[in-house]
N, C-alpha and C. Protein backbone atom coordinates (compact mmCIF):
# COMPACT_ATOMS: atom_id res chain seq x y z
N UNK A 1 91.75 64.48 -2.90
CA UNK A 1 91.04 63.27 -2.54
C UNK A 1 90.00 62.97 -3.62
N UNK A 2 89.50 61.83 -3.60
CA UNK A 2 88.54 61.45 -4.30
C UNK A 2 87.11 61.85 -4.11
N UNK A 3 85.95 61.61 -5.26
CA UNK A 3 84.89 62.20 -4.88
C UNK A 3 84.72 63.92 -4.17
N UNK A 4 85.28 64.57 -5.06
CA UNK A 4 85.35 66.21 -4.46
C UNK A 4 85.10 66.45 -3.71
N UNK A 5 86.60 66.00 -2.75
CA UNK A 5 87.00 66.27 -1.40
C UNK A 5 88.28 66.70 -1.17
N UNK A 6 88.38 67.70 -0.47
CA UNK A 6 89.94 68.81 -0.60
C UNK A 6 90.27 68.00 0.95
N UNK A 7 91.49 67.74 0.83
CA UNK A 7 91.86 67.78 2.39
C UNK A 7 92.93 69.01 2.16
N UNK A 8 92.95 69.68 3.60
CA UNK A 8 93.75 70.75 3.81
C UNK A 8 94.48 71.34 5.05
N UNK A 9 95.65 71.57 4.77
CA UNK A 9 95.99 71.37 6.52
C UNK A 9 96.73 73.34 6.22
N UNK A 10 96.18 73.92 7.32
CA UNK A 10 95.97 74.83 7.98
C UNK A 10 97.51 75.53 8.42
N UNK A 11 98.11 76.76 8.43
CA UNK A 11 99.27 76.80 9.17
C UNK A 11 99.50 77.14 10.54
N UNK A 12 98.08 76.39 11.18
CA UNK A 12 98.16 76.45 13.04
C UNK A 12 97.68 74.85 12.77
N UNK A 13 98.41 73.89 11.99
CA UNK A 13 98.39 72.61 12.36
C UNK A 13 97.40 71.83 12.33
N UNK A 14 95.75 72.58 12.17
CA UNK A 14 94.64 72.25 11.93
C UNK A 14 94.67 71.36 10.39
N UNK A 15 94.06 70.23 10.34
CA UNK A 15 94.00 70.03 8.68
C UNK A 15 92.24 69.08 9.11
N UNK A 16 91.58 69.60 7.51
CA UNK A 16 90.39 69.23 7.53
C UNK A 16 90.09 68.71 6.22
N UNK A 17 88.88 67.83 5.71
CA UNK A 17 88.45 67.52 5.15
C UNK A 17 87.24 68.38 4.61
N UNK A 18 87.39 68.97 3.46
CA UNK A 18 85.85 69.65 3.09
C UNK A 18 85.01 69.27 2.07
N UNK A 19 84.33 68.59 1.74
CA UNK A 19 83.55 67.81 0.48
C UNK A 19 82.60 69.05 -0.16
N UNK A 20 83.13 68.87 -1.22
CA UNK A 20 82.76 70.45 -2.58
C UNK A 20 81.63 69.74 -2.89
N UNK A 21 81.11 68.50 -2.74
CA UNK A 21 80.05 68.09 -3.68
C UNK A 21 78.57 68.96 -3.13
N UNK A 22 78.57 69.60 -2.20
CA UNK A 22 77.34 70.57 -1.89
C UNK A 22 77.73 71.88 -2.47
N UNK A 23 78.66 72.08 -2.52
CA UNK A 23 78.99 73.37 -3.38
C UNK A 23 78.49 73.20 -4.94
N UNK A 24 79.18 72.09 -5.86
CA UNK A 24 78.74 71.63 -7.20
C UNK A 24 76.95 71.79 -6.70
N UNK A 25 76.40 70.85 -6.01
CA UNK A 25 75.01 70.94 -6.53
C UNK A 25 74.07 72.00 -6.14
N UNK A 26 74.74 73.40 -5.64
CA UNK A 26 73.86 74.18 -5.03
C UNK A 26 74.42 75.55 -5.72
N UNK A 27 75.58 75.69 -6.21
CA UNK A 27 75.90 76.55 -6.60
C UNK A 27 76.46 76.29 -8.28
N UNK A 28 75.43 77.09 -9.12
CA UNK A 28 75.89 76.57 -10.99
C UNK A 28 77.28 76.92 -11.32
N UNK A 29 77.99 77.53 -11.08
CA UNK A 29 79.57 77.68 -11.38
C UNK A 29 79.98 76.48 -11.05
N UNK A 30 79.89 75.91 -9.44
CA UNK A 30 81.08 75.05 -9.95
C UNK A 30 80.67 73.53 -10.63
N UNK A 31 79.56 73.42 -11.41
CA UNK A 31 78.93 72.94 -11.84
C UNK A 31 80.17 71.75 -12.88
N UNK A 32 80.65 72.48 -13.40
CA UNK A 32 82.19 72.87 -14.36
C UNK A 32 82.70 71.55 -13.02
N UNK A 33 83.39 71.56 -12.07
CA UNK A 33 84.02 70.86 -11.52
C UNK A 33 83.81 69.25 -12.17
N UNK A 34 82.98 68.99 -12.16
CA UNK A 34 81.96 67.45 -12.27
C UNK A 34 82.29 67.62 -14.05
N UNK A 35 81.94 68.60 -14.57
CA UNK A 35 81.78 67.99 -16.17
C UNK A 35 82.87 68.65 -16.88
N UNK A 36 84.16 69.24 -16.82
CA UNK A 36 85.14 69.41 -17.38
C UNK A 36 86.41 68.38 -16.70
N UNK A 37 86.74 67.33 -17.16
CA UNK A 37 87.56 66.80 -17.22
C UNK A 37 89.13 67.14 -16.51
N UNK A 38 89.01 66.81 -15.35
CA UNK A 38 90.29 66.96 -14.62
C UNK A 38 90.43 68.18 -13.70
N UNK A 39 89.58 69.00 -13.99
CA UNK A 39 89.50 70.25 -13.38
C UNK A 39 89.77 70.44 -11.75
N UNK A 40 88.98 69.36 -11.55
CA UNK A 40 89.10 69.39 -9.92
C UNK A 40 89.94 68.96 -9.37
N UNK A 41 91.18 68.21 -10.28
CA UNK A 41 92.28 67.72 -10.01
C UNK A 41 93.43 68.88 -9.56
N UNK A 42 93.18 69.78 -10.08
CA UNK A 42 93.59 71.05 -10.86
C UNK A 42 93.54 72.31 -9.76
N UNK A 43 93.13 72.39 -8.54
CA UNK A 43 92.93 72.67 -7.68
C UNK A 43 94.07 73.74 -6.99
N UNK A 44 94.27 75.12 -6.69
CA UNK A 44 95.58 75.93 -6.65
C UNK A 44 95.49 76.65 -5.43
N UNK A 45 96.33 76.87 -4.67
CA UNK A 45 96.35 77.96 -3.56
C UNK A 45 96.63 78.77 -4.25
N UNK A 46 96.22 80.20 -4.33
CA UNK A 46 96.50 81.62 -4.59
C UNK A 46 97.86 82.31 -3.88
N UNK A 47 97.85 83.49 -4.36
CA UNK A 47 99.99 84.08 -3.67
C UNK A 47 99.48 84.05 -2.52
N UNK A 48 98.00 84.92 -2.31
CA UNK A 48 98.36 85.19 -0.78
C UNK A 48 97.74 84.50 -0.05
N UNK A 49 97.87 82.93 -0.47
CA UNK A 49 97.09 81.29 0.48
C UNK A 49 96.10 82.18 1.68
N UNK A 50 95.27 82.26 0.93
CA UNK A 50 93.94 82.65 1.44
C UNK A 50 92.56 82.10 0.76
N UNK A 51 92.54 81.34 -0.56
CA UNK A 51 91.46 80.91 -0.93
C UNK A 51 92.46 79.88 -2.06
N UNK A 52 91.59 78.30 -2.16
CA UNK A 52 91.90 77.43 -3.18
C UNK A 52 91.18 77.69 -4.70
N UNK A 53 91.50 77.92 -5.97
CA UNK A 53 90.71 78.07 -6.65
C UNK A 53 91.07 77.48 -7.81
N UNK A 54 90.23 77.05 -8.91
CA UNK A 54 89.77 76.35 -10.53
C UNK A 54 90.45 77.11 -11.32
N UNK A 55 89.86 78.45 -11.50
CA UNK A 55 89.46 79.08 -12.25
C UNK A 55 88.76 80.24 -12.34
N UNK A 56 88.78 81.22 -12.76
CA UNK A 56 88.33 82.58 -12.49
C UNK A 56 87.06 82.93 -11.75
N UNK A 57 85.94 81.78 -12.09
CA UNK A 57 85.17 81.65 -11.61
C UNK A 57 84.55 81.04 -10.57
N UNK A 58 85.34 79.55 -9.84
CA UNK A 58 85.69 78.78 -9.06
C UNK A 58 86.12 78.80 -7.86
N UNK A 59 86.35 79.25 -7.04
CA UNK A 59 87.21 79.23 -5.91
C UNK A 59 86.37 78.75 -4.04
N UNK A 60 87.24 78.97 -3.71
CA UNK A 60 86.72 78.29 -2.31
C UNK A 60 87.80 79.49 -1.00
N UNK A 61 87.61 80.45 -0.42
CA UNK A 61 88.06 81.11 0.59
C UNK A 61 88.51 80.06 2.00
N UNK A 62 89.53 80.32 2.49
CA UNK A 62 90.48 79.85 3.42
C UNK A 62 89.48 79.72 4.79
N UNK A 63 88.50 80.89 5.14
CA UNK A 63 87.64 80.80 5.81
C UNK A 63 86.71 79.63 6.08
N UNK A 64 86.63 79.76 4.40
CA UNK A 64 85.17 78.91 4.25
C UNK A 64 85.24 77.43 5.04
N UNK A 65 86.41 76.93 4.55
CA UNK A 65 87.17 75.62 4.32
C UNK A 65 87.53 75.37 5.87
N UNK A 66 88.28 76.25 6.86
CA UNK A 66 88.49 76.25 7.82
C UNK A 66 87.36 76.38 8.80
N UNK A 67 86.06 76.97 8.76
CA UNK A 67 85.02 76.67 9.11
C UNK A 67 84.07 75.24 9.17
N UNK A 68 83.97 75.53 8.00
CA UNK A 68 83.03 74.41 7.56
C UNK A 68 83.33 72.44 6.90
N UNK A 69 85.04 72.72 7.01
CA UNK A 69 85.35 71.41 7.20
C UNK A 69 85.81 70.59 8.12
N UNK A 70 85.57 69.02 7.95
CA UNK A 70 86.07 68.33 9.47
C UNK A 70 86.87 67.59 9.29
């Protein structure tokens, strides 16, 4: 989605909306999202679809996302 926002749908049918833009301004890693070019486009489930992540440094846990998005 636009404006760094993941939508994500869940495999118990749940799907949510989670907006990263409090993540970018509170946390300096993903800082990178906003000023490297395409990055956030770029966005990957891991083998064992348990966390979405950038980049080595980047990521977002399955928890997190399933918690804290609506």
């Amino acid at each position: 989605m636009e404006g760094y926002k993941l939508l994500i749908g869940f495999d118990d049918g749940r799907q949510v909306c989670y907006d990263v833009n409090e993540d970018i301004a509170t946390l300096p890693d993903f800082e990178v999202l906003q000023t490297e070019q395409g990055l956030f486009q770029n966005a990957q489930l891991d083998k064992s679809r348990t966390c979405i992540y950038w980049n080595d440094r980047v990521d977002l846990p399955s928890d997190v996302l399933y918690e804290y998005g609506v």
